[in-house]
Protein backbone atom coordinates (compact mmCIF):
# COMPACT_ATOMS: atom_id res chain seq x y z
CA UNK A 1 63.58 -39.35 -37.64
CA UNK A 2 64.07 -39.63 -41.76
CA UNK A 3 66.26 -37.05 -43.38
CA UNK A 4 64.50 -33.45 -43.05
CA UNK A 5 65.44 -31.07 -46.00
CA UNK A 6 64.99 -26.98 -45.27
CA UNK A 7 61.10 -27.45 -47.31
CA UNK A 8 60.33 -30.34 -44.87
CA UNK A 9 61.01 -28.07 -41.81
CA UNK A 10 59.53 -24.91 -43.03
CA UNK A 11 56.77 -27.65 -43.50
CA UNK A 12 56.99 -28.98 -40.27
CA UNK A 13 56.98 -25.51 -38.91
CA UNK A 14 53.80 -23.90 -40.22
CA UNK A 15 51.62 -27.14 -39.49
CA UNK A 16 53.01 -26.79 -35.86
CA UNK A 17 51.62 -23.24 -36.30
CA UNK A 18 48.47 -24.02 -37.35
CA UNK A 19 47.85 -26.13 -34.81
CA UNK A 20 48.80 -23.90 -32.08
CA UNK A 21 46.77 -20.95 -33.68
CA UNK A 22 43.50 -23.03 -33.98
CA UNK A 23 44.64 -24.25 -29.67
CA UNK A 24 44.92 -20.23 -29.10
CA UNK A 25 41.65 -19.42 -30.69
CA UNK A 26 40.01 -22.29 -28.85
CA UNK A 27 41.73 -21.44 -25.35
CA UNK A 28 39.79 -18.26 -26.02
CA UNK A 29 36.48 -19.64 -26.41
CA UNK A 30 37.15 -21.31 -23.15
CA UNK A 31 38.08 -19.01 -21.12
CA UNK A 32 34.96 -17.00 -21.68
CA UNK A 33 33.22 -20.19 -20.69
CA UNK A 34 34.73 -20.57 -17.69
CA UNK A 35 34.22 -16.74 -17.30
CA UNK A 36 30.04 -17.04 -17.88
CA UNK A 37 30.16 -20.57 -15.15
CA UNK A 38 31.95 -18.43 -12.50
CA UNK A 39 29.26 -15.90 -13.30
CA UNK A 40 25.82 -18.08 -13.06
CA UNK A 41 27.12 -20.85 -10.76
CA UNK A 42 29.10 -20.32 -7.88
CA UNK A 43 26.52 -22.72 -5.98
CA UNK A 44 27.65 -25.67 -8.01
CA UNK A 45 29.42 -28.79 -5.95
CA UNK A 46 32.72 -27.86 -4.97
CA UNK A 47 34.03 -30.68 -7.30
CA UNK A 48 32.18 -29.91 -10.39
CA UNK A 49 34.28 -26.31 -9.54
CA UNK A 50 37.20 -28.11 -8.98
CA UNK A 51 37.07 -30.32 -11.83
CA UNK A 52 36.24 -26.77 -14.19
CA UNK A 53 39.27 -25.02 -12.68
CA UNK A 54 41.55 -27.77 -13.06
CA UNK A 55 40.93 -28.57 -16.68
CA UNK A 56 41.20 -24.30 -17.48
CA UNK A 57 44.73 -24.65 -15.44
CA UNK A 58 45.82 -27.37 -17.19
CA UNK A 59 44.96 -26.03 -20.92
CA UNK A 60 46.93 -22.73 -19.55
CA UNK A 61 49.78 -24.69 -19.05
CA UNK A 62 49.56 -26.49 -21.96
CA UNK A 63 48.81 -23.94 -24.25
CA UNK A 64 51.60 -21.49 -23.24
CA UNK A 65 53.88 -24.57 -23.11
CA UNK A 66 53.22 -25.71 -26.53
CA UNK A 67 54.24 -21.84 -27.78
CA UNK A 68 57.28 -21.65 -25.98
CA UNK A 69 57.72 -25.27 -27.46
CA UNK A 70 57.01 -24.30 -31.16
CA UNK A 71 59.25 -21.09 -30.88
CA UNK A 72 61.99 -23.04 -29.72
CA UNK A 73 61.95 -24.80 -33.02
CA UNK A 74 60.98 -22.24 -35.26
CA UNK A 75 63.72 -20.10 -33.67
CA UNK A 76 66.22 -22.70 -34.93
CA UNK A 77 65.88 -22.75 -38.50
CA UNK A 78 65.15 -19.11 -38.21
CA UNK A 79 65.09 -19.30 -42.12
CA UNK A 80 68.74 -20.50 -42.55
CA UNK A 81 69.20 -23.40 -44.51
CA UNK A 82 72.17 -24.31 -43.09
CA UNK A 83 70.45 -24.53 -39.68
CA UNK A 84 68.77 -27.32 -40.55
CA UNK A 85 70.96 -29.98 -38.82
CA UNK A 86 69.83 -28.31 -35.47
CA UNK A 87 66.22 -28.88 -35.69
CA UNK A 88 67.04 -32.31 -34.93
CA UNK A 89 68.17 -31.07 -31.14
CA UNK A 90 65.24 -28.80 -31.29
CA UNK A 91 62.59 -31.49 -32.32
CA UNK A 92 64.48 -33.42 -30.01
CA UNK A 93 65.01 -31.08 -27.13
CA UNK A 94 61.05 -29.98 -27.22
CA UNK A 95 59.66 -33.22 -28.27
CA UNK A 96 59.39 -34.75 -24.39
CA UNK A 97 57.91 -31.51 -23.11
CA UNK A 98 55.51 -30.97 -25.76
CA UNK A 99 54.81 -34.93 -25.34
CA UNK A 100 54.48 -34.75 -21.67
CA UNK A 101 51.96 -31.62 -21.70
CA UNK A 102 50.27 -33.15 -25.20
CA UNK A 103 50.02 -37.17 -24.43
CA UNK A 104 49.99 -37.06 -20.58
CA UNK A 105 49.44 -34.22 -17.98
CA UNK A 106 46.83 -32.28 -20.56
CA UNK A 107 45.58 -34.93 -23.21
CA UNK A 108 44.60 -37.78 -20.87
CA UNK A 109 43.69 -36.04 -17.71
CA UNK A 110 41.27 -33.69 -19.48
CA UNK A 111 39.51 -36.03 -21.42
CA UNK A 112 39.68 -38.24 -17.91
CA UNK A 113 37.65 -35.26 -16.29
CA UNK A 114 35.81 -34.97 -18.68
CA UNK A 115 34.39 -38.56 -19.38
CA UNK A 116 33.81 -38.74 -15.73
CA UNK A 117 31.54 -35.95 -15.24
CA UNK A 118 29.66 -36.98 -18.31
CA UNK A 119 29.47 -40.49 -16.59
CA UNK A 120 28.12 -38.88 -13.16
CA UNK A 121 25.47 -37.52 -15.32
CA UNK A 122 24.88 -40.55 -16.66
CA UNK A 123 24.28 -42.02 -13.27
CA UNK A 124 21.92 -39.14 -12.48
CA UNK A 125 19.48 -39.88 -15.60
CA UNK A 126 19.68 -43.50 -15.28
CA UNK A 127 20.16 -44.50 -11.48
CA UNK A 128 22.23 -47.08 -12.59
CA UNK A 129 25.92 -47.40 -11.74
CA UNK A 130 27.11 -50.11 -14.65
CA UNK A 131 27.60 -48.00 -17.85
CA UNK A 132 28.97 -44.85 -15.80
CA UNK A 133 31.47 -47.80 -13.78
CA UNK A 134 31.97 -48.65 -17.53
CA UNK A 135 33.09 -45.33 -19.17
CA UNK A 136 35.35 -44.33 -15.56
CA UNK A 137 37.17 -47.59 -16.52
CA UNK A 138 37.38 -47.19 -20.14
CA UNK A 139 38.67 -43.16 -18.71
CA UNK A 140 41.28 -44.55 -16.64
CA UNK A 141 42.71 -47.32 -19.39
CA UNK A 142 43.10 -44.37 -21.54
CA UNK A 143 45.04 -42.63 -18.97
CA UNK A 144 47.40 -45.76 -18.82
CA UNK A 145 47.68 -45.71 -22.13
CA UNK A 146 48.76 -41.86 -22.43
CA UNK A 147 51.68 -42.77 -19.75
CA UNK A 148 52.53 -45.88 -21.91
CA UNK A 149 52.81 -43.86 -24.87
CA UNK A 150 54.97 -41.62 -23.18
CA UNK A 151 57.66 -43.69 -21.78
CA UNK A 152 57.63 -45.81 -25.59
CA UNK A 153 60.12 -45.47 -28.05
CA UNK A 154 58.00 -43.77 -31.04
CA UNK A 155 59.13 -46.63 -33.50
CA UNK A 156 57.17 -48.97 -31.23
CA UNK A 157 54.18 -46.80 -30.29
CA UNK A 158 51.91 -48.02 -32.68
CA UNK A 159 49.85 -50.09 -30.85
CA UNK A 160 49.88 -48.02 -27.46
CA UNK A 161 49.58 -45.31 -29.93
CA UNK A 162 46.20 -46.93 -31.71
CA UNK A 163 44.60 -48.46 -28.12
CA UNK A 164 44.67 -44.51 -26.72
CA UNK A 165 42.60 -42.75 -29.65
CA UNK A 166 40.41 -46.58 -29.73
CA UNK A 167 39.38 -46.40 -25.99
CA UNK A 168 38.97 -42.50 -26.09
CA UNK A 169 36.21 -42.71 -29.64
CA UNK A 170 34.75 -45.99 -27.73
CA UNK A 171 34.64 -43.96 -24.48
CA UNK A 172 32.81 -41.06 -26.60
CA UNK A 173 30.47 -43.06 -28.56
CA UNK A 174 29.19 -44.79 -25.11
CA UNK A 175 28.80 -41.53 -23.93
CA UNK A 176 26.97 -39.88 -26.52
CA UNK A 177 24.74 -42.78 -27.37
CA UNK A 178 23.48 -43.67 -23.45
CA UNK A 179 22.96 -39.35 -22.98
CA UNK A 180 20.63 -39.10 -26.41
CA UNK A 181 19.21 -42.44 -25.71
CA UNK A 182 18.18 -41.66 -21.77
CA UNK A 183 17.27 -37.50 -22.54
CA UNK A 184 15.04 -38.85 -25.45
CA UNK A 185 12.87 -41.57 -23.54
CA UNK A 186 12.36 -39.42 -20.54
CA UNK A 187 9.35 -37.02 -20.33
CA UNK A 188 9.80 -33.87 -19.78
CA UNK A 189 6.56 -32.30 -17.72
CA UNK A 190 6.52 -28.60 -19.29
CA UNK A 191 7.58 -27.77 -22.73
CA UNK A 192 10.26 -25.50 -21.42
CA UNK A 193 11.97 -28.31 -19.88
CA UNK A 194 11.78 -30.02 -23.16
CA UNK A 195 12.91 -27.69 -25.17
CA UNK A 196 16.07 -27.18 -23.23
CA UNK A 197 16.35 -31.42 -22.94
CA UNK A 198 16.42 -31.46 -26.93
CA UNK A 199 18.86 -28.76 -27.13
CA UNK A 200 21.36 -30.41 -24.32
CA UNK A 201 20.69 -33.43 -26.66
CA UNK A 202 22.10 -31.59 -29.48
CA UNK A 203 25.11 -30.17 -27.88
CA UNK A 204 25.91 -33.78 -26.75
CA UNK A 205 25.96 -34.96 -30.50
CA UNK A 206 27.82 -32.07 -32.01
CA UNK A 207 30.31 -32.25 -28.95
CA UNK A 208 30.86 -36.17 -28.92
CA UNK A 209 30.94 -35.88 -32.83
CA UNK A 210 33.73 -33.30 -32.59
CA UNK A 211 35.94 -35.74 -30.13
CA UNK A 212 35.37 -38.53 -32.27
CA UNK A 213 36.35 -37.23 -35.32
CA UNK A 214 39.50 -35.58 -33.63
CA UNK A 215 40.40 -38.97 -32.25
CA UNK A 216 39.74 -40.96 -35.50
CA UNK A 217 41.60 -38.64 -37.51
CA UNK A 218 45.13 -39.25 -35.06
CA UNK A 219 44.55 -42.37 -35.35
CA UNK A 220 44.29 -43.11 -39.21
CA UNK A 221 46.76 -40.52 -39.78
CA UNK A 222 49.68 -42.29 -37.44
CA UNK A 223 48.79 -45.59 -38.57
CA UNK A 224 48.43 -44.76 -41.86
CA UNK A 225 52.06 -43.37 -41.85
CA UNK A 226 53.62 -45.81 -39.43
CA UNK A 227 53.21 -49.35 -40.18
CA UNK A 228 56.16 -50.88 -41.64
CA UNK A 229 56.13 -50.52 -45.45
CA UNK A 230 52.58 -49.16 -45.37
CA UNK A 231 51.25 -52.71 -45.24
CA UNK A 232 47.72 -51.82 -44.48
CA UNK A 233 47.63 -47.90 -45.75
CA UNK A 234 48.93 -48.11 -49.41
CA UNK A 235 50.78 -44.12 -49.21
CA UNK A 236 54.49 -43.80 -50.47
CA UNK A 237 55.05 -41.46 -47.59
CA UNK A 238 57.83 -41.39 -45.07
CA UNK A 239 56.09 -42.53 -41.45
CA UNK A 240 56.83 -38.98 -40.15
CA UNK A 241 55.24 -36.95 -41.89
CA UNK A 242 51.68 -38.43 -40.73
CA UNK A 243 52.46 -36.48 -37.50
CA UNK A 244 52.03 -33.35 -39.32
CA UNK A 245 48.29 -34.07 -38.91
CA UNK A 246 48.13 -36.08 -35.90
CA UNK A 247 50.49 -33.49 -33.91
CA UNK A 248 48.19 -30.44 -35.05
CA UNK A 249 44.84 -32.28 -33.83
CA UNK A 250 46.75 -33.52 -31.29
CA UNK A 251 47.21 -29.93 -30.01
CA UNK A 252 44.13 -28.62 -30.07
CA UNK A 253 41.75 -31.62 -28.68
CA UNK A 254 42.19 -31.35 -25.62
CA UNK A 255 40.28 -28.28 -26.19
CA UNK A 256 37.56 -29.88 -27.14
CA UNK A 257 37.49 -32.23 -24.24
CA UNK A 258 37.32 -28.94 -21.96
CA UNK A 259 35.28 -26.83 -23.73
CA UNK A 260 32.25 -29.80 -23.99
CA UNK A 261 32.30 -29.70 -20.33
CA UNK A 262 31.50 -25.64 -20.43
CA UNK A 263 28.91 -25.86 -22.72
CA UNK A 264 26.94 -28.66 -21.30
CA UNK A 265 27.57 -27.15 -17.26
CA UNK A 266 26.54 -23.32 -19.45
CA UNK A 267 23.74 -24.68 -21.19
CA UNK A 268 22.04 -24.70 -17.65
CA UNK A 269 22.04 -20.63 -18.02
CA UNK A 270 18.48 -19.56 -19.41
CA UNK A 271 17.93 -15.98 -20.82
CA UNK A 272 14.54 -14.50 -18.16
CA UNK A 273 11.87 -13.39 -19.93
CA UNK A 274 12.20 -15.18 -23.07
CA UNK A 275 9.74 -15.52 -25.43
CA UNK A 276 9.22 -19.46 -24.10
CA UNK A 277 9.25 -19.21 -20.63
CA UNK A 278 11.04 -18.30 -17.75
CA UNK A 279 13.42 -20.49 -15.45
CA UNK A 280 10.41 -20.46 -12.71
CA UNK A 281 8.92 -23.33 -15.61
CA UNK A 282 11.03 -25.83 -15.31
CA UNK A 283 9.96 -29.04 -13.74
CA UNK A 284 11.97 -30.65 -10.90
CA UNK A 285 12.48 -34.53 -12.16
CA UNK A 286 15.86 -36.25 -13.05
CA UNK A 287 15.99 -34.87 -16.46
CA UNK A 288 15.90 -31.04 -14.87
CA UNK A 289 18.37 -31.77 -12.09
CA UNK A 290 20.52 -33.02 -15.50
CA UNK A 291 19.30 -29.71 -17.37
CA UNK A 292 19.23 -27.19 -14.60
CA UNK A 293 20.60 -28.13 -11.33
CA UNK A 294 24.12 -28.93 -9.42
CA UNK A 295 24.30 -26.70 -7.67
CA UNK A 296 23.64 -26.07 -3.74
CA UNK A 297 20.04 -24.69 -2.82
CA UNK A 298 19.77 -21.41 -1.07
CA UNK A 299 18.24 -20.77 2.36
CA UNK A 300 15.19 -19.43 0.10
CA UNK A 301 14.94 -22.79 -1.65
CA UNK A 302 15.62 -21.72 -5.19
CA UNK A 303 19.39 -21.73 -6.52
CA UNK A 304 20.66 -18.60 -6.44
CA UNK A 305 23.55 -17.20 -9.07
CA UNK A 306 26.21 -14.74 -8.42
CA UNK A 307 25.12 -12.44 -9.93
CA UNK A 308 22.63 -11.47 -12.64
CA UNK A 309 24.33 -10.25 -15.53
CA UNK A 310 22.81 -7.54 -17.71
CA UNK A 311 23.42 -7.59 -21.27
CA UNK A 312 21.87 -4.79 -22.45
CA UNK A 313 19.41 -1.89 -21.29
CA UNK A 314 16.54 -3.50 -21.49
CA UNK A 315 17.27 -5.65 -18.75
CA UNK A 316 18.34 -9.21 -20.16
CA UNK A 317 19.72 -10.69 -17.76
CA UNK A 318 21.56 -14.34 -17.34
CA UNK A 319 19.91 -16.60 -14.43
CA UNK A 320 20.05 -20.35 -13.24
């Protein structure tokens, strides 16, 4: 690491903090989705449950581990200029746990789960097993990549560095493109069913848009900063300080990963007695089972939730 004066670690500092305020905010807004799933499906597959509790354990971790993390270091300036010379051992002493929980255990596997559940639903719409075979791979490679990253000195990260964010947007694209492409060309048989396709079909955008943009800005902003005399990115910039935007994004995408897999397995809850229609509508093809369904049927033959959940007095209630 380059020379850091007392304004360079105060700067360092606060966009650490921003990035772990915007991870804490967006923690939030998953655990209430993982609140409202427990709620309406507790007759999903036991992996789809498994694969929701896992990612909300792992952001726990990672989010409470990042804090400790960032109060280590803000702790050791403490706003004393002459403790400057320590935040090397504190960058130093934090950087493999943050990098572990950040690059590894939290910011490959979630994505991983993630890319493979939008793959199995893939496979579901499409009954074909290439392009989902295609975006597990392209899931796993990024894993490698993660662990590469990891064990490589960060003067000689680039590339692992640049292949990890590549596969991850290429992973996402794939993903976004084959789920608007395959919702849009099926027909729906009741404008219900429709109405909720063309509304998965925009969560899908705005979610795949949201980890693409996350990804692409890590990557431009490390290579940007990191390539030897900025041979390809013309900025007069020391190479460290394009980690203080990579390492803020880096922070809270995960998040983004996990909360895309909440909204698309919530956006299965309807609202009974809408003004549209009623759950009893929808239309049993592939596209509904995509829409609606995972979960187990009940001995009565309709899937049953855990319970309805009223939101006001007038009896609006939450339901499969």
């Amino acid at each position: 690491m380059p020379p850091v004066f007392y304004s360079d670690a105060q700067t360092i500092i606060v966009s650490l903090g921003v990035g772990n305020l915007i991870n804490w905010l967006l923690h939030g807004v998953l655990t209430v989705q993982v609140y409202l799933y427990y709620l309406a499906f507790p007759n999903d597959r036991k992996w789809t449950k498994a694969a929701v509790y896992t990612v909300y354990i792992l952001e726990t971790i990672q989010v409470i581990g990042l804090g400790i993390a960032l109060l280590m270091i803000a702790a050791t300036v403490s706003g004393d200029p002459e403790a400057v010379p320590s935040f090397y051992w504190a960058m130093n002493a934090a950087s493999w746990f943050a990098q572990a929980l950040l690059t590894t255990s939290v910011g490959s596997l979630v994505p991983l789960i993630a890319q493979c559940i939008y793959a199995h639903r893939i496979r579901i719409i499409t009954r074909r097993k290439v392009m989902p075979g295609l975006i597990i791979t392209l899931a796993i490679l990024q894993l490698f990549a993660a662990v590469a990253i990891t064990v490589t000195p960060p003067y000689r990260s680039v590339i692992t560095i640049a292949v990890w964010a590549g596969l991850n947007v290429v992973n996402d694209l794939i993903i976004a493109f084959i789920m608007v492409r395959s919702l849009w060309k099926n027909k729906a048989l009741s404008g219900y069913t429709r109405s909720r396709v063309i509304r998965l079909i925009h969560l899908v955008i705005a979610t795949g848009s949201l980890t693409v943009a996350a990804n692409l800005i890590c990557l431009f902003s490390l290579l940007a900063f990191r390539f030897p005399s900025n041979l390809i990115f013309d900025y007069p910039l020391n190479s460290w300080k394009g980690d203080l935007i990579a390492t803020p994004v880096l922070f809270f995408m995960p998040k983004l990963y996990a909360n895309s897999i909440l909204v698309m397995l919530n956006n299965r809850m309807a609202i009974r007695d809408s003004r549209n229609a009623t759950p009893n509508m929808m239309s049993t093809n592939v596209v509904s089972t995509l829409v609606i369904g995972d979960h187990q049927i009940g001995p009565s033959g309709s899937a049953m939730s855990r319970e309805e959940i009223p939101f006001s007095s007038s009896a609006i209630t939450l339901a499969i």
